[in-house]
N, C-alpha and C. Protein backbone atom coordinates (compact mmCIF):
# COMPACT_ATOMS: atom_id res chain seq x y z
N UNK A 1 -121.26 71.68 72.86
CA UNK A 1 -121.34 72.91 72.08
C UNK A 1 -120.60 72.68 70.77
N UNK A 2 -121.27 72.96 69.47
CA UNK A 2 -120.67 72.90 68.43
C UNK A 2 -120.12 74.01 67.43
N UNK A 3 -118.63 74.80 67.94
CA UNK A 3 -118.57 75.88 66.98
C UNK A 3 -117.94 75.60 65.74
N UNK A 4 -118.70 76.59 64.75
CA UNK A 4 -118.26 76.33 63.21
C UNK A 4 -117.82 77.90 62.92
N UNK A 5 -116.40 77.34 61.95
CA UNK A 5 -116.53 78.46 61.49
C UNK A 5 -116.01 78.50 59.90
N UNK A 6 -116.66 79.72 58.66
CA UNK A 6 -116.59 79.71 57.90
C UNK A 6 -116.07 80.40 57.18
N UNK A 7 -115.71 80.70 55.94
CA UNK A 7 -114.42 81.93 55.47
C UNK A 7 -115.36 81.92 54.41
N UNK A 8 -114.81 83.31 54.16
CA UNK A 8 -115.10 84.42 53.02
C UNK A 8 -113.88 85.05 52.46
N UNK A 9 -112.96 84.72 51.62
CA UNK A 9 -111.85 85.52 51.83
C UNK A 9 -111.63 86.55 50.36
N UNK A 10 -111.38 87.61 50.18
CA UNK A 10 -111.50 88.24 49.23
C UNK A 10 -110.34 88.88 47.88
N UNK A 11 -109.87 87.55 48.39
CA UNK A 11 -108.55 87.38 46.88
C UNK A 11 -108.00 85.87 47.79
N UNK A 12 -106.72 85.30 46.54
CA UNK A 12 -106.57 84.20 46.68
C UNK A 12 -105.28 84.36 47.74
N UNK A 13 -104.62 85.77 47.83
CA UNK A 13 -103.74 86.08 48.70
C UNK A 13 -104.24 85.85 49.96
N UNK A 14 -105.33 86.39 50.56
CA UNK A 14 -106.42 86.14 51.89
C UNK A 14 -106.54 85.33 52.39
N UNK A 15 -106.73 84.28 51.25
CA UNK A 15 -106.89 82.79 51.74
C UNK A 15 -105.73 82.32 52.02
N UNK A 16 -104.87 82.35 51.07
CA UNK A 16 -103.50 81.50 51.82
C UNK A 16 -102.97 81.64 52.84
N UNK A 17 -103.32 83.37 53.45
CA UNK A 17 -102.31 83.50 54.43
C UNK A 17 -103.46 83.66 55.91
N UNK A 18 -104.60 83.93 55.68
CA UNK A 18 -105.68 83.81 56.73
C UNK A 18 -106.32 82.15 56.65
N UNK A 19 -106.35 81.22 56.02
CA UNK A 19 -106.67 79.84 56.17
C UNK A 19 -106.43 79.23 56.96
N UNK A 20 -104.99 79.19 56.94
CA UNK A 20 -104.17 78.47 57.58
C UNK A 20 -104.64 78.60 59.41
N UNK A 21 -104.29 80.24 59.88
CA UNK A 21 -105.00 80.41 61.13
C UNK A 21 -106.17 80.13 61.28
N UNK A 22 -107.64 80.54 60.43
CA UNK A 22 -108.61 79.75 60.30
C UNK A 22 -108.52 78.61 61.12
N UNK A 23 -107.90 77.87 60.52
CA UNK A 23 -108.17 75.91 60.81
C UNK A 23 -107.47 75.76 62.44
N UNK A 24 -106.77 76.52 62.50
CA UNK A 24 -105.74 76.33 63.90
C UNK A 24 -106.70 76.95 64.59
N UNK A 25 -107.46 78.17 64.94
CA UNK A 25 -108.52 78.99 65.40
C UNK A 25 -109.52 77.67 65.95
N UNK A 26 -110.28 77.13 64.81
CA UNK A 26 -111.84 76.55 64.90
C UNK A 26 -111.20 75.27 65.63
N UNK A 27 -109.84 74.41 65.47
CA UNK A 27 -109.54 73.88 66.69
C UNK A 27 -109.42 74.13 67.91
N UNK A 28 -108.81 74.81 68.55
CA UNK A 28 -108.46 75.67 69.21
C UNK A 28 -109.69 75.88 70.41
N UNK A 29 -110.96 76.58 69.84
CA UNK A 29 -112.43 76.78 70.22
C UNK A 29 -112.74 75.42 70.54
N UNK A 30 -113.35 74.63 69.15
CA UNK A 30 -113.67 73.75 69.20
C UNK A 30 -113.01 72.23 70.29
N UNK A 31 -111.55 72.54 71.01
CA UNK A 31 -111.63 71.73 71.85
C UNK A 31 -111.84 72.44 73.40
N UNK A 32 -111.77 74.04 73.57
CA UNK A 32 -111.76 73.98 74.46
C UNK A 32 -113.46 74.45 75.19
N UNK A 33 -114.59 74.24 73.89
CA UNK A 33 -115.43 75.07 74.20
C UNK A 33 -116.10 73.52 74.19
N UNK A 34 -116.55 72.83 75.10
CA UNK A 34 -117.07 71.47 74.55
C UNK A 34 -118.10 71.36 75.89
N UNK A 35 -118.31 72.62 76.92
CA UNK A 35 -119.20 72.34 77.79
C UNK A 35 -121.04 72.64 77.38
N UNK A 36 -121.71 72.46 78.25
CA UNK A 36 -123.28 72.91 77.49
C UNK A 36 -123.17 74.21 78.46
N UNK A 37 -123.58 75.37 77.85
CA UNK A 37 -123.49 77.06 78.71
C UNK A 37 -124.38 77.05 78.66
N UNK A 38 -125.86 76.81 77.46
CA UNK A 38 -127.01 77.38 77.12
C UNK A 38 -127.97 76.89 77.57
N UNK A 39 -129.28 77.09 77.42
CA UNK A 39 -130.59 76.18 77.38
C UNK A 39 -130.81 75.65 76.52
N UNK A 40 -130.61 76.12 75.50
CA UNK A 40 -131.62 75.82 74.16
C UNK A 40 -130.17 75.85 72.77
N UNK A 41 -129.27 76.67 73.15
CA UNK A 41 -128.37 77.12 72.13
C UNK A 41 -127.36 75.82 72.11
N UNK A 42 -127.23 74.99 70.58
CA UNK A 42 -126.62 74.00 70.58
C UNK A 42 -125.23 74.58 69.71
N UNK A 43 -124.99 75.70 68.90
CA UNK A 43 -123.90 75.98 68.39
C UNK A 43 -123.92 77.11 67.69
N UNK A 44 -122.80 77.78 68.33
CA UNK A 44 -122.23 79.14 67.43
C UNK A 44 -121.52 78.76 66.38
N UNK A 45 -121.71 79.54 65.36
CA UNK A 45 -121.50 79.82 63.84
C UNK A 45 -120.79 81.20 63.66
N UNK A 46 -119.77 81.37 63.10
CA UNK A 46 -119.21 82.52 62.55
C UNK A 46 -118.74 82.28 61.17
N UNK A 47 -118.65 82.96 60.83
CA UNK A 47 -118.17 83.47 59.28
C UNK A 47 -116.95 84.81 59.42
N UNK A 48 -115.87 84.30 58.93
CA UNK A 48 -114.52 85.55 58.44
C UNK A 48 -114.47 85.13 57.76
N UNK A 49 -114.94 87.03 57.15
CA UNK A 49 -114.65 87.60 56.07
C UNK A 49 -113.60 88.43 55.88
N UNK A 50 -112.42 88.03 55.29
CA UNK A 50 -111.23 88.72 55.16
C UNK A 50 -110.69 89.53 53.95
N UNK A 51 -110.83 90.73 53.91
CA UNK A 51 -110.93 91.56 52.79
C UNK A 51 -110.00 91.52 52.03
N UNK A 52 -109.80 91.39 50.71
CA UNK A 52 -108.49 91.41 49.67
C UNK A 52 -108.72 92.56 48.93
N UNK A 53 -108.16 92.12 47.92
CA UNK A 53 -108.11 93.02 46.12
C UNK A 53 -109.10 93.09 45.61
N UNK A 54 -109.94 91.73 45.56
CA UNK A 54 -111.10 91.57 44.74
C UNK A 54 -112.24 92.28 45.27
N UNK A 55 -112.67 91.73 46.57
CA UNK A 55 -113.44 91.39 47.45
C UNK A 55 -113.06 92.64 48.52
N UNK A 56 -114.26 93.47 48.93
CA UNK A 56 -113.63 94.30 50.48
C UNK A 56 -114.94 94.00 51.15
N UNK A 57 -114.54 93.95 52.38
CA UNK A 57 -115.95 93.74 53.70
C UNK A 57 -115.91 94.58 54.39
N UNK A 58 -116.93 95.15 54.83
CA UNK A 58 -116.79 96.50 55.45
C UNK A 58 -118.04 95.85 56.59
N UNK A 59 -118.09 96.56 57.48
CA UNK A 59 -116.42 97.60 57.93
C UNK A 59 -115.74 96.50 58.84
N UNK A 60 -114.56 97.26 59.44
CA UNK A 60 -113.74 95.86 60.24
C UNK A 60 -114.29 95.46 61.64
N UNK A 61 -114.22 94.39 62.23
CA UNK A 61 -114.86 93.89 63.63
C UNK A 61 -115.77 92.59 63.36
N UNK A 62 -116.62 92.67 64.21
CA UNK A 62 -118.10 92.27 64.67
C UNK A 62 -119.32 92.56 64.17
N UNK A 63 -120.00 91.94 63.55
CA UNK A 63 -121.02 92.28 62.57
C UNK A 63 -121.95 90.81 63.09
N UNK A 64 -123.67 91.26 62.92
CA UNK A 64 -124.65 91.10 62.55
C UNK A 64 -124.98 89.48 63.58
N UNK A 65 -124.85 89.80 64.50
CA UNK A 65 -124.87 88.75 65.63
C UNK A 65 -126.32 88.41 66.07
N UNK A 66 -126.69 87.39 65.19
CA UNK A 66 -128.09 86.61 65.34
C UNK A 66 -128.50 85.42 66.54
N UNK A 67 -129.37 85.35 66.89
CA UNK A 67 -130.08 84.41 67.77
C UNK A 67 -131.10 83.34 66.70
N UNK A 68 -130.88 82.28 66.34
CA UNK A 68 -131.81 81.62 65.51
C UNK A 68 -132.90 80.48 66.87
N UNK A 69 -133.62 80.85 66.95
CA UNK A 69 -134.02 79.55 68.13
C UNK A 69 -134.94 78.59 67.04
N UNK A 70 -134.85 78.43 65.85
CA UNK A 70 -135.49 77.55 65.60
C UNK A 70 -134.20 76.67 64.67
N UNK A 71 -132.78 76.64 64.85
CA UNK A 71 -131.98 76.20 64.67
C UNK A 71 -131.17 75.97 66.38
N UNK A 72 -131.36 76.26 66.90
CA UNK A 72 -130.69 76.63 68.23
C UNK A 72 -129.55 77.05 67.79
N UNK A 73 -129.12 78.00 67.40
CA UNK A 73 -127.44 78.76 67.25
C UNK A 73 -127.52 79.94 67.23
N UNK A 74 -126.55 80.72 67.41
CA UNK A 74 -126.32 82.11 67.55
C UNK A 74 -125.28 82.24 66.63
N UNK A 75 -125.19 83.10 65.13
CA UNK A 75 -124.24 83.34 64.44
C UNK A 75 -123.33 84.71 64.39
N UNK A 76 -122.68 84.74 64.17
CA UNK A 76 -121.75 86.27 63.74
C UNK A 76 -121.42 86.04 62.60
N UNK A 77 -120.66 87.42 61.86
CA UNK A 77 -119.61 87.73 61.02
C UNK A 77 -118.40 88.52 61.66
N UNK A 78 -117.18 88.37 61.25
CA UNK A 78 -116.22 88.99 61.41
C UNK A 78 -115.47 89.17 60.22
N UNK A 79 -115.14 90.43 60.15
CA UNK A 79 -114.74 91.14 59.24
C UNK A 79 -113.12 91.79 59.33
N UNK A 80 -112.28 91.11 58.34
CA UNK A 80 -110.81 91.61 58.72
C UNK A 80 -110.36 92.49 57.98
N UNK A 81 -110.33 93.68 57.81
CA UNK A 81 -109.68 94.48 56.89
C UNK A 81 -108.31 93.93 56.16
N UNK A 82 -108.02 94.48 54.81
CA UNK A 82 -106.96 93.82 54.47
C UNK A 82 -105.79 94.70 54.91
N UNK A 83 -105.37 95.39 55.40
CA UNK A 83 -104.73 96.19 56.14
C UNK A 83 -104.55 95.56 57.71
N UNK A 84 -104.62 94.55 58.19
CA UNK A 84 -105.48 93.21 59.27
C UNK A 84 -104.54 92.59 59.02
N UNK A 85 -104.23 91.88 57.36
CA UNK A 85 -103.58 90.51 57.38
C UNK A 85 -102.50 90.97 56.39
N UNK A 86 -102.76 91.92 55.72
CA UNK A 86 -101.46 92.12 54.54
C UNK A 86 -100.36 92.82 55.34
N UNK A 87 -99.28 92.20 54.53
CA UNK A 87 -97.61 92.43 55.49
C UNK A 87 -97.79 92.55 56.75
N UNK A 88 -98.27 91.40 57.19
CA UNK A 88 -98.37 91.14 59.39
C UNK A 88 -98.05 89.76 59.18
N UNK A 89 -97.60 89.40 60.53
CA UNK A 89 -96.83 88.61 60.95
C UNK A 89 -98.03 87.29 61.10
N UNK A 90 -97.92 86.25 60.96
CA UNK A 90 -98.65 85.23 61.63
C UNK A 90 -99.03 85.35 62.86
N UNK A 91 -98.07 86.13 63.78
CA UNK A 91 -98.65 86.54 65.40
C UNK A 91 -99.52 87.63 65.45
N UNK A 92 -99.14 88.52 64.18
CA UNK A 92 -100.17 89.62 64.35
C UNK A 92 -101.53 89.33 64.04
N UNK A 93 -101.32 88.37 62.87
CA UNK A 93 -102.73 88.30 62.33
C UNK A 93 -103.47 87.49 63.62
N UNK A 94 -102.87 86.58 63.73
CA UNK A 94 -103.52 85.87 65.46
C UNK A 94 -103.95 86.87 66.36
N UNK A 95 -103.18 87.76 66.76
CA UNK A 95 -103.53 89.17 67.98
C UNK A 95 -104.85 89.32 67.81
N UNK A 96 -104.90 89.67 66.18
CA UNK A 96 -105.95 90.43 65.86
C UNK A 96 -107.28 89.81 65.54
N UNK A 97 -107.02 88.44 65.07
CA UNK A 97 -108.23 87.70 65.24
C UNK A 97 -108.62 87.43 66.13
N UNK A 98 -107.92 86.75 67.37
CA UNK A 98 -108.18 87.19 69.05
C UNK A 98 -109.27 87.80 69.55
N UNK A 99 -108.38 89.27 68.99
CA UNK A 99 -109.68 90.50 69.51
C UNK A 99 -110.67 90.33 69.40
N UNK A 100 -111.24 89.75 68.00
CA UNK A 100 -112.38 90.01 67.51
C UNK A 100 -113.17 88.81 68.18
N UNK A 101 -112.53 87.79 68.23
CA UNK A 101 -112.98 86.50 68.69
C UNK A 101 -113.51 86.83 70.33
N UNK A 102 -112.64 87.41 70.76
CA UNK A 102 -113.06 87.26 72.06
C UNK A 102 -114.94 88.35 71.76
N UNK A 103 -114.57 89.70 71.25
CA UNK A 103 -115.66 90.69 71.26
C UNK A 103 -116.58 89.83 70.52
N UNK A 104 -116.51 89.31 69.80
CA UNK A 104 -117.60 88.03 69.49
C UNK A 104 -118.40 87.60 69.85
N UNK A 105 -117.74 86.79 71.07
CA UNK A 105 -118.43 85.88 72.26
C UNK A 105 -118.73 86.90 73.09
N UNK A 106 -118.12 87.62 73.34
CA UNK A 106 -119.06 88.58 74.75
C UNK A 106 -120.46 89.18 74.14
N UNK A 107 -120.52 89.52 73.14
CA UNK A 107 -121.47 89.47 72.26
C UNK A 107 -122.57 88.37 72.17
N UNK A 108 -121.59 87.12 71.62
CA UNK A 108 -122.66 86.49 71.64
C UNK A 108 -123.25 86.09 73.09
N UNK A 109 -122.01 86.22 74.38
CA UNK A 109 -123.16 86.23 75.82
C UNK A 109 -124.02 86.92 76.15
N UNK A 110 -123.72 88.66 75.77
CA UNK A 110 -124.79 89.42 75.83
C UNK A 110 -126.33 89.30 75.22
N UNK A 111 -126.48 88.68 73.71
CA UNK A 111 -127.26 88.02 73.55
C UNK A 111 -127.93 86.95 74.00
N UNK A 112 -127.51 85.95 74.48
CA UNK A 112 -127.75 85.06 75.09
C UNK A 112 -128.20 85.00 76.80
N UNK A 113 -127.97 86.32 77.18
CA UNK A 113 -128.14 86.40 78.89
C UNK A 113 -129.71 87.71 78.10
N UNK A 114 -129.31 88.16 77.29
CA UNK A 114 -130.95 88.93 77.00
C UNK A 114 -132.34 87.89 77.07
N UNK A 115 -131.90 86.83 76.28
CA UNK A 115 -132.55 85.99 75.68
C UNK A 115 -132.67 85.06 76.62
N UNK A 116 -132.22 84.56 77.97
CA UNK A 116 -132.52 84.53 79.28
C UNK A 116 -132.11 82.87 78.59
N UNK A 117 -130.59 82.61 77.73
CA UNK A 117 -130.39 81.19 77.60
C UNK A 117 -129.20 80.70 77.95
N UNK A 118 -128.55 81.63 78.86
CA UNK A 118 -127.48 81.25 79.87
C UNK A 118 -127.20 80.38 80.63
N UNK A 119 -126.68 79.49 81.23
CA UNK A 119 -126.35 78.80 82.08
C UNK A 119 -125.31 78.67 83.13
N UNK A 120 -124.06 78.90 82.26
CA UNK A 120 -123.05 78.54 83.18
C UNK A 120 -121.84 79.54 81.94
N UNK A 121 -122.42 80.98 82.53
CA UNK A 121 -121.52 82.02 82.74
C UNK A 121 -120.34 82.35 82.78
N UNK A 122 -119.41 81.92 83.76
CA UNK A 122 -118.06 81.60 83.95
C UNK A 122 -117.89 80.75 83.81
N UNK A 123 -118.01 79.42 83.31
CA UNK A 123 -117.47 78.38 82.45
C UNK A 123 -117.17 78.51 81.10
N UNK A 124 -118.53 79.11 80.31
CA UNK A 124 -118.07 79.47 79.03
C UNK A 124 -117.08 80.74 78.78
N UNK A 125 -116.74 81.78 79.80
CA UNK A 125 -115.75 82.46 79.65
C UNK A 125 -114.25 82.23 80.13
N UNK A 126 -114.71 80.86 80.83
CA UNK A 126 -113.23 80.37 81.50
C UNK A 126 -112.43 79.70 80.18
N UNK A 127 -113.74 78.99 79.27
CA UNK A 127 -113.55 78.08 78.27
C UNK A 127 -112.94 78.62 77.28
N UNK A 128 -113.75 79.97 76.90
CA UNK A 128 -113.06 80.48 75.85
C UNK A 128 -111.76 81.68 76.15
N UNK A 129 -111.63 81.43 77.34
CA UNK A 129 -110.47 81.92 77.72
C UNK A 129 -109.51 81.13 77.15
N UNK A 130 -109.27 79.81 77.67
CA UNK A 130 -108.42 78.87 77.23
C UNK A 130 -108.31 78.57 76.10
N UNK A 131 -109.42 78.64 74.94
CA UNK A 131 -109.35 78.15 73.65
C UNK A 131 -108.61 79.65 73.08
N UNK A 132 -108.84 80.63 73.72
CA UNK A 132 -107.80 81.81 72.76
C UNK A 132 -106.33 81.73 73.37
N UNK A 133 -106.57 81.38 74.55
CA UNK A 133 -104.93 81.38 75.08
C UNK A 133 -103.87 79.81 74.38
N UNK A 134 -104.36 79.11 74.26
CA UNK A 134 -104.33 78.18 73.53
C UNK A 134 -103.59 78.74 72.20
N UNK A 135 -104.82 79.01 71.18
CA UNK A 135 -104.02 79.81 70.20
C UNK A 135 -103.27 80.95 69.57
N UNK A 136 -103.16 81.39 70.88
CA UNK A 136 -102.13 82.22 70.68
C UNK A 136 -101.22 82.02 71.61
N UNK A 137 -100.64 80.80 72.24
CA UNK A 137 -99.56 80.31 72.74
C UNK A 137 -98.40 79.72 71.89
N UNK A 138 -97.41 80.22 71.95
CA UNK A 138 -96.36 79.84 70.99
C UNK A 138 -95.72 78.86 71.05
N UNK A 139 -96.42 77.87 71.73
CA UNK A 139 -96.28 76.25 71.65
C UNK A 139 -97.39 75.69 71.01
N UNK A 140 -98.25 76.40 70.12
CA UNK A 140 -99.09 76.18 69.38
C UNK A 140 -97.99 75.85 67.86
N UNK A 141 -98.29 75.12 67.36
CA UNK A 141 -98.03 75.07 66.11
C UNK A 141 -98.17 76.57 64.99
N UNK A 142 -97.29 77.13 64.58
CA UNK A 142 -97.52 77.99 63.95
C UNK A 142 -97.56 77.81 62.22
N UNK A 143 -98.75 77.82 61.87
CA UNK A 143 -98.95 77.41 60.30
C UNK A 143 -97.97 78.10 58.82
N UNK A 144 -97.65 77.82 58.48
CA UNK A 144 -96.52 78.40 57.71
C UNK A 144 -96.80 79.48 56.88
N UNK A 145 -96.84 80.83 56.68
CA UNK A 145 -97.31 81.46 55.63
C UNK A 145 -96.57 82.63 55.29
N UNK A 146 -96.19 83.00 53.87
CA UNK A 146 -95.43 84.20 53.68
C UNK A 146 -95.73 85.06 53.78
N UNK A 147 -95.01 86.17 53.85
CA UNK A 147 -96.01 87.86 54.31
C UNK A 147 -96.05 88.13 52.51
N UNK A 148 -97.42 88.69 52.44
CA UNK A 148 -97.91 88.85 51.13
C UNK A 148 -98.13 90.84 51.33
C-alpha cells in the first residue's frame, strides 16, 4: 500500500509549524500501513490543507473522498482550520490531525467496502491503528516548532 500525502498550507506561518508534523505523519502511516487490504486499490492520497492569513479552506475536517479505479487510489482532502494549528501545542496539533486521519480512513473503508474492494478489514484498521498510535506516542520524535 502506498500512502501519499500532500500540503496546501495557507501562509508561510502554516507551513512551518504544520510541515514538520506533516513529514512525521506520512512516516508514521507509511510504515505501518504496508499490508495489501484492497483488490484493486494500490494507494491512498491525501492532501492538508491548512488554513492561514493568506489562504482559508473551508470548512474544517474531511472533504471530497474519491475512488479513482482507473488509477487504483482513493483520495481525500483534509482541511485544518487556522484556529487548529495557531497558538497549539505540537501535541495539540497532532490530537487534531489524528482525528481527522483516523475519520479519513474510516471513510476511505466505507468507500471501499461500497465499492466491494475490501479485503482484509481488521488488518487495515489494526494497521492504522498503530501508525496513529505511533505518532502520537511521545517517544516519537517531536519536530521542533514555535507557537506562532
Amino acid at each position: 500500500m502506498k500512502i501519499t500525502i500532500g500540503a496546501q498550507y495557507g501562509d508561510s506561518a502554516s507551513d512551518k509549524k504544520v510541515h514538520p508534523i506533516k513529514r512525521n505523519l506520512t512516516d508514521c502511516l507509511t510504515n505501518s500501513l504496508q499490508g495489501e487490504y484492497f483488490q484493486k486499490i494500490e494507494e491512498i492520497g491525501l492532501v492538508l490543507r491548512t488554513s492561514g492569513s493568506i489562504w482559508k479552506f473551508e470548512p474544517p475536517g474531511v472533504s471530497k473522498v474519491r475512488h479513482s479505479s482507473k488509477h487504483n487510489s482513493i483520495t481525500a482532502d483534509i482541511v485544518i482550520a487556522e484556529s487548529e494549528w495557531k497558538n497549539q501545542t505540537t501535541d495539540e496539533i497532532k490530537t487534531t490531525i489524528a482525528k481527522y486521519i483516523r475519520e479519513c480512513f474510516l471513510l476511505i473503508l466505507e468507500r471501499a467496502e461500497k465499492n466491494k474492494e475490501i479485503t482484509s478489514k481488521e488488518r487495515y484498521l489494526n494497521d492504522l491503528s498503530a501508525g496513529l498510535d505511533d505518532f502520537l506516542s511521545p517517544k516519537n520524535p517531536q519536530p521542533t516548532i514555535e507557537n506562532t
